[in-house]
N, C-alpha and C. Protein backbone atom coordinates (compact mmCIF):
# COMPACT_ATOMS: atom_id res chain seq x y z
N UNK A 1 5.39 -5.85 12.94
CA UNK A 1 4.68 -4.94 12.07
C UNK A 1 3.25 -4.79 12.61
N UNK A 2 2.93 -3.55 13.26
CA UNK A 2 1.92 -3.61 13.62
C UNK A 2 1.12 -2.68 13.07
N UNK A 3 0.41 -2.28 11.50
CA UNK A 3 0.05 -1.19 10.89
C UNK A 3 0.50 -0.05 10.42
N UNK A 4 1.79 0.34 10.60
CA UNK A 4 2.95 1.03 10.58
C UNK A 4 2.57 1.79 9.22
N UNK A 5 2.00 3.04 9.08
CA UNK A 5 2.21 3.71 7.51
C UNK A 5 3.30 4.80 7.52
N UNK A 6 4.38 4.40 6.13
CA UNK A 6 5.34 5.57 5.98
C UNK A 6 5.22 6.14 4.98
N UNK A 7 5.60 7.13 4.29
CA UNK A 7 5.95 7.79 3.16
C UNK A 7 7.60 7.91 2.58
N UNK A 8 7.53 7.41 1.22
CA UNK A 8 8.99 7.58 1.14
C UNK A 8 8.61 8.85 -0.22
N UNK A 9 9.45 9.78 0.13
CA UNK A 9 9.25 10.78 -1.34
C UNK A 9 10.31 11.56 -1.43
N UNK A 10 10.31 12.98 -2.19
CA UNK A 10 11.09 13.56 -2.62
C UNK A 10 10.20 15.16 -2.13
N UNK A 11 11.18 16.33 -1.90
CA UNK A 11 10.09 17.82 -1.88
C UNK A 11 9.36 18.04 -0.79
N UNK A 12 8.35 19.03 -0.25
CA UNK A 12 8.07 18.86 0.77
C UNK A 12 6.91 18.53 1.09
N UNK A 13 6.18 17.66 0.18
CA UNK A 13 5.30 16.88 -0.14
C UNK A 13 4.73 16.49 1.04
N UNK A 14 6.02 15.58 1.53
CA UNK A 14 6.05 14.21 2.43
C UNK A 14 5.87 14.99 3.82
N UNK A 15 6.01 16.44 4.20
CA UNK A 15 5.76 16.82 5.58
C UNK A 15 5.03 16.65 5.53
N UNK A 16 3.63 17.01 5.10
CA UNK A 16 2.06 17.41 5.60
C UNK A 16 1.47 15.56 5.69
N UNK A 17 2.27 14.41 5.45
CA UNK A 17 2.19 13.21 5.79
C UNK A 17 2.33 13.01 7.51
N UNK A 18 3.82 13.99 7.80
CA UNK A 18 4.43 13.63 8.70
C UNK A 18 3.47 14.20 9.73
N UNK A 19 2.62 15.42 9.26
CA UNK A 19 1.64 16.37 10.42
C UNK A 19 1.08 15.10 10.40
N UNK A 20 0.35 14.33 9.63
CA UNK A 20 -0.62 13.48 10.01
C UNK A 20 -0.63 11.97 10.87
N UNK A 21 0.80 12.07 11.37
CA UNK A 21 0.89 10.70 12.36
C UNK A 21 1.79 9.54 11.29
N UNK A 22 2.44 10.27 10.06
CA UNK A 22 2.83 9.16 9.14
C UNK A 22 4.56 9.36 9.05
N UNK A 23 4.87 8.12 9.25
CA UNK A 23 6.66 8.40 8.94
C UNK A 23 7.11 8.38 7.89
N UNK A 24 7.93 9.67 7.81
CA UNK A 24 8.31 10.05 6.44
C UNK A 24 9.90 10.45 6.27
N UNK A 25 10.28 9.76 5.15
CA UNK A 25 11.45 9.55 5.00
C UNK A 25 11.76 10.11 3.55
N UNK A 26 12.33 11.34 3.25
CA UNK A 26 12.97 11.74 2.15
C UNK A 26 13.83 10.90 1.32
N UNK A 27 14.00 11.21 0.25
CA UNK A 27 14.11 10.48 -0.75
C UNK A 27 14.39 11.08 -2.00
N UNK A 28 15.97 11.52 -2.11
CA UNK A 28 15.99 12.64 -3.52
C UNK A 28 16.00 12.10 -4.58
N UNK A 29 16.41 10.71 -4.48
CA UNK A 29 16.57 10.03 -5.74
C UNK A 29 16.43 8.23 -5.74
N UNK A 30 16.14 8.18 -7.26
CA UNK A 30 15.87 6.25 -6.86
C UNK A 30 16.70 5.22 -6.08
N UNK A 31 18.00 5.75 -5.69
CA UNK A 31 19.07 4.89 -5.25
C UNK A 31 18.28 4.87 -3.64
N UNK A 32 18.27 6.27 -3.31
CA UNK A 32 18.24 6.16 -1.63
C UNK A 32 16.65 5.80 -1.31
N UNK A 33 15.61 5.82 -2.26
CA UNK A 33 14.22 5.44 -2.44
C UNK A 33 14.55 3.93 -1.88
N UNK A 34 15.42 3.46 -2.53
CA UNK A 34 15.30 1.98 -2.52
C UNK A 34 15.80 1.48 -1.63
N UNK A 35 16.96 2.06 -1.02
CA UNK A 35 17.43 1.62 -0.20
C UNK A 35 16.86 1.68 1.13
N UNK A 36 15.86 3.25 1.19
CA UNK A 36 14.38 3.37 2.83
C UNK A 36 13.52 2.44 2.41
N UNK A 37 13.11 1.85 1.01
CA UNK A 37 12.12 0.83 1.04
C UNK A 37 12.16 -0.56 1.20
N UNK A 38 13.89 -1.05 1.00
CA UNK A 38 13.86 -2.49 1.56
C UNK A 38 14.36 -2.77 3.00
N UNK A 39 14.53 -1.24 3.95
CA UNK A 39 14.64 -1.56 5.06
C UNK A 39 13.08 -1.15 5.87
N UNK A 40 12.16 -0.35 5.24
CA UNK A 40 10.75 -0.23 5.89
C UNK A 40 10.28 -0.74 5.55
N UNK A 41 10.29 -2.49 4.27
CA UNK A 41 9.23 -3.23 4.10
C UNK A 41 9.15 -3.97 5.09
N UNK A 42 10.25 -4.30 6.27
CA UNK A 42 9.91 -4.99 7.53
C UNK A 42 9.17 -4.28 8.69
N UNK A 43 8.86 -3.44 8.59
CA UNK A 43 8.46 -2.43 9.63
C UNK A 43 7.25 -2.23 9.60
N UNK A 44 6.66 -1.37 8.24
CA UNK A 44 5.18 -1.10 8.02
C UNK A 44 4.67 -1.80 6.82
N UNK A 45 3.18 -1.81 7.18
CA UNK A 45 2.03 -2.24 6.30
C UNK A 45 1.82 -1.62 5.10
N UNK A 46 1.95 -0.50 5.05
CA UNK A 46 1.50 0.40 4.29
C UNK A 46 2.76 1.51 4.00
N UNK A 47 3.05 1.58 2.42
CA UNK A 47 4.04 2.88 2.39
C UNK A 47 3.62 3.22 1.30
N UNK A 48 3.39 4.57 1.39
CA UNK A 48 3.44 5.33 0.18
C UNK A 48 4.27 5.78 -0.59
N UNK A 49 4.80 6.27 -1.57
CA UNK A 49 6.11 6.56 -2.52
C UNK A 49 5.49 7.38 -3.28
N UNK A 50 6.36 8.04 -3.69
CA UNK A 50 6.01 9.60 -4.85
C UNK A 50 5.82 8.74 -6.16
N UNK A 51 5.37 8.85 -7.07
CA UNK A 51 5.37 8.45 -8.47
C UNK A 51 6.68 8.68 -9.05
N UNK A 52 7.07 9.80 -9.13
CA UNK A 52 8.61 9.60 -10.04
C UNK A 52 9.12 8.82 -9.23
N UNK A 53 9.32 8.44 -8.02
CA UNK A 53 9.99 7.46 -7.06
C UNK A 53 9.53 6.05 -7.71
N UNK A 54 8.38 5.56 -7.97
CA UNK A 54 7.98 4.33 -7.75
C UNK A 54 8.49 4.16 -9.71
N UNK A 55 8.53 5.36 -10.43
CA UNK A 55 8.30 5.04 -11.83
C UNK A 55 9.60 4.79 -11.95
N UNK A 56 10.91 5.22 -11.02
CA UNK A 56 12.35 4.96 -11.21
C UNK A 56 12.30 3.81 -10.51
N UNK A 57 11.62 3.19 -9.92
CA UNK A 57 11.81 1.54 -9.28
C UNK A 57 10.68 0.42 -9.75
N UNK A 58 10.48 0.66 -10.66
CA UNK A 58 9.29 -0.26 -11.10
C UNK A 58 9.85 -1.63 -10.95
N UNK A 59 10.61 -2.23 -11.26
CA UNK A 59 10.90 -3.62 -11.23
C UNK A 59 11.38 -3.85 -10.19
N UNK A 60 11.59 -3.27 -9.40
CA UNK A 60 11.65 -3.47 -7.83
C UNK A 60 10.98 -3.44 -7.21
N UNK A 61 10.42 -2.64 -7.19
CA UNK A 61 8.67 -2.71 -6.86
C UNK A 61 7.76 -3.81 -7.24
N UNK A 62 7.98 -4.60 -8.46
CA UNK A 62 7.30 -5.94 -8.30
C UNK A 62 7.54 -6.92 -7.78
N UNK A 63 8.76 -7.18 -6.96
CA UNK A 63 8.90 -8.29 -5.83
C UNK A 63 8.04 -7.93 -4.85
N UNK A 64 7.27 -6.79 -4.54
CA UNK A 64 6.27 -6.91 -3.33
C UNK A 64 4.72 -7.25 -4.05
N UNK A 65 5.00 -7.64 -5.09
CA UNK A 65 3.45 -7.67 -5.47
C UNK A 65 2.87 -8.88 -5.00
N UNK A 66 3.32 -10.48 -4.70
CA UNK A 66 2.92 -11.31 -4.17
C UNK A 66 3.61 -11.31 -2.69
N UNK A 67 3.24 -10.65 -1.87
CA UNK A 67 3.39 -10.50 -0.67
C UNK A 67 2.02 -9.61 -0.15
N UNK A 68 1.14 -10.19 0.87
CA UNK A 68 0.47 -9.55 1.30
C UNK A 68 1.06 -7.98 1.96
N UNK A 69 1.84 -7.96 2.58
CA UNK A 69 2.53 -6.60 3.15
C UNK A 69 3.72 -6.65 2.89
N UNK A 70 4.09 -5.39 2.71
CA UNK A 70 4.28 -3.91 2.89
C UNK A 70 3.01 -3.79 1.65
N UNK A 71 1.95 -3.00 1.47
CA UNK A 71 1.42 -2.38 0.70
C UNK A 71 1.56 -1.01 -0.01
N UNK A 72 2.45 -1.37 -0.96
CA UNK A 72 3.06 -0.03 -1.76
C UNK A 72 2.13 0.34 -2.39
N UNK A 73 2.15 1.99 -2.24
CA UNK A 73 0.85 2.94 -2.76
C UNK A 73 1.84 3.97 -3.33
N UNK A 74 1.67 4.10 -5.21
CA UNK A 74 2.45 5.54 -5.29
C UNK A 74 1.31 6.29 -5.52
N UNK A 75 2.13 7.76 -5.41
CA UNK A 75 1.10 8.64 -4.89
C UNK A 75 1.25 10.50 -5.80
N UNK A 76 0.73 10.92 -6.07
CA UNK A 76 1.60 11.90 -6.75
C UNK A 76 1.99 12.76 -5.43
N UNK A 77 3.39 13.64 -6.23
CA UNK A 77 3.93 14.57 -5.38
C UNK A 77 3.45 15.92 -5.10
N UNK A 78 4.29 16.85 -5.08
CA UNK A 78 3.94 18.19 -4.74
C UNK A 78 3.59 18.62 -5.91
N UNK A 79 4.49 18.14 -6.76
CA UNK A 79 4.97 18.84 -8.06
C UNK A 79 3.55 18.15 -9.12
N UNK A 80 2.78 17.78 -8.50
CA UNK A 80 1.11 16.53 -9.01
C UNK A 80 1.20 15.48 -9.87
N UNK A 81 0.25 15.12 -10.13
CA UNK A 81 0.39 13.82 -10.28
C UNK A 81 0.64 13.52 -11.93
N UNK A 82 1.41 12.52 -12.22
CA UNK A 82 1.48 11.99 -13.66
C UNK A 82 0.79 10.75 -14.37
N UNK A 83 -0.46 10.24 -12.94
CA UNK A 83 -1.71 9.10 -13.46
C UNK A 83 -0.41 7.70 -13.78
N UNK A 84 0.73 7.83 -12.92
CA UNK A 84 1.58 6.41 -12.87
C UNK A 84 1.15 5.47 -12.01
N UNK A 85 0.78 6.12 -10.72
CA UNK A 85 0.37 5.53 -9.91
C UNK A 85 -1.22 5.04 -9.93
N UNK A 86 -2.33 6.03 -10.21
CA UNK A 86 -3.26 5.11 -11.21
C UNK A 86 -3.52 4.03 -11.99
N UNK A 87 -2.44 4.08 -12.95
CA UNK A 87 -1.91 2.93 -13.70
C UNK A 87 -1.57 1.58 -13.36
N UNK A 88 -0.45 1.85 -12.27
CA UNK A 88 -0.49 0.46 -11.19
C UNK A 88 -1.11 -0.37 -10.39
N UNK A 89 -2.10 0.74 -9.72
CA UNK A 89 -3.57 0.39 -9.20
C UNK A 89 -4.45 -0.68 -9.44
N UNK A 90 -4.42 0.35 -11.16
CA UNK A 90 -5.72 -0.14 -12.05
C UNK A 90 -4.97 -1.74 -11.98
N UNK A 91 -3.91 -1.82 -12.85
CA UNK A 91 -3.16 -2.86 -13.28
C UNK A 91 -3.19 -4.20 -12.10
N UNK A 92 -2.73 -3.51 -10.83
CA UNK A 92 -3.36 -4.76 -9.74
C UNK A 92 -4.49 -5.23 -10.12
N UNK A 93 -5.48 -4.39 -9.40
CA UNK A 93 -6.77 -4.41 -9.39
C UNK A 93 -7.56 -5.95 -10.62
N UNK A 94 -6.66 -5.73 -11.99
CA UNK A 94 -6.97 -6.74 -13.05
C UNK A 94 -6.31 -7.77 -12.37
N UNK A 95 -5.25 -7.75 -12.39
CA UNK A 95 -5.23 -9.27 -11.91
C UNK A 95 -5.30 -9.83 -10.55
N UNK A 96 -5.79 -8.80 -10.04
CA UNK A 96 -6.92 -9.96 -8.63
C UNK A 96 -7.82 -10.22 -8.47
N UNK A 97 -8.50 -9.57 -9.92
CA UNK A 97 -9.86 -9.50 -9.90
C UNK A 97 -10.26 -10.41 -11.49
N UNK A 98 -9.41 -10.27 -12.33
CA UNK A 98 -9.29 -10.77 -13.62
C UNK A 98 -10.54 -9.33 -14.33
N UNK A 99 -10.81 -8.66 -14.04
CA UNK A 99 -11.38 -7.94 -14.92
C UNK A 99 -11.25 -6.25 -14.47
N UNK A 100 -11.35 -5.43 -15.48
CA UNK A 100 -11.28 -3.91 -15.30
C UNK A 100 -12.70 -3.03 -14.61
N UNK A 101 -12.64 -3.14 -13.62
CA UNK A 101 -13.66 -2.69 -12.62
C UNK A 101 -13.65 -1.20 -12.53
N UNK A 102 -12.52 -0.81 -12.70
CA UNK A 102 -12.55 0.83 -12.99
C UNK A 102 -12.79 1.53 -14.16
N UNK A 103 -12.77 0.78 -15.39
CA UNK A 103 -13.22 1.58 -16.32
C UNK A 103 -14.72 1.50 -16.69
N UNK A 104 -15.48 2.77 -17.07
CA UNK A 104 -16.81 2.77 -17.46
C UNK A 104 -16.74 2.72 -18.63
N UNK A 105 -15.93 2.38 -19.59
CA UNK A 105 -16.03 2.60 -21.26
C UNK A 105 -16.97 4.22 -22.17
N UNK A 106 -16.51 4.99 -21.04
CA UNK A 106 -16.97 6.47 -21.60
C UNK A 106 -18.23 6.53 -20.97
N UNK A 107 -19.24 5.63 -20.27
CA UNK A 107 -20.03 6.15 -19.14
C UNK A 107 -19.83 6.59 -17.75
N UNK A 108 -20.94 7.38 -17.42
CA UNK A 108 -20.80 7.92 -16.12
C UNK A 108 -22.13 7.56 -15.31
């Protein structure tokens, strides 16, 4: 694994990944999502996933949470975003940090 970033998604989202040097692997539905993500967690560092992708694999998606790599990033799609992947973020973010660093409590 030498830095390796892929995209797993759905739509044609995931080309304008692929213009950018990133491997991208379609993905119409949660079955075959899962099945490109437990064979590219040996491969790359970094994968991104569509949100309806990651929101149909959530508990699968938490066996990589104590693993330094593969670093799963969901991401919204074509179709934009539904703030799931935000959510997860944030939700790391607390417990590695033990506190909410992203919220301003209504300041700016």
């Amino acid at each position: 694994m030498t830095g390796k970033i892929a995209i797993i998604g759905g739509g044609d989202g995931i080309t304008l990944f692929k213009a950018a040097g990133v491997d991208a692997f379609p993905a119409p539905d949660g079955k075959k999502a899962r099945e490109l993500l437990r064979r590219a967690a040996g491969e790359y560092k970094i994968i991104f996933i569509t949100e309806e992708l990651a929101r149909e694999l959530g508990d699968f998606l938490k066996r990589f949470d104590e693993q330094p790599y593969p670093v799963i990033l969901p991401i919204p799609s074509d179709k934009g975003g539904t703030g799931y992947g935000d959510e997860l973020i944030k939700n790391a973010m607390e417990r590695a940090l033990g506190v909410d660093i992203l919220s301003n409590n209504g300041k700016r």
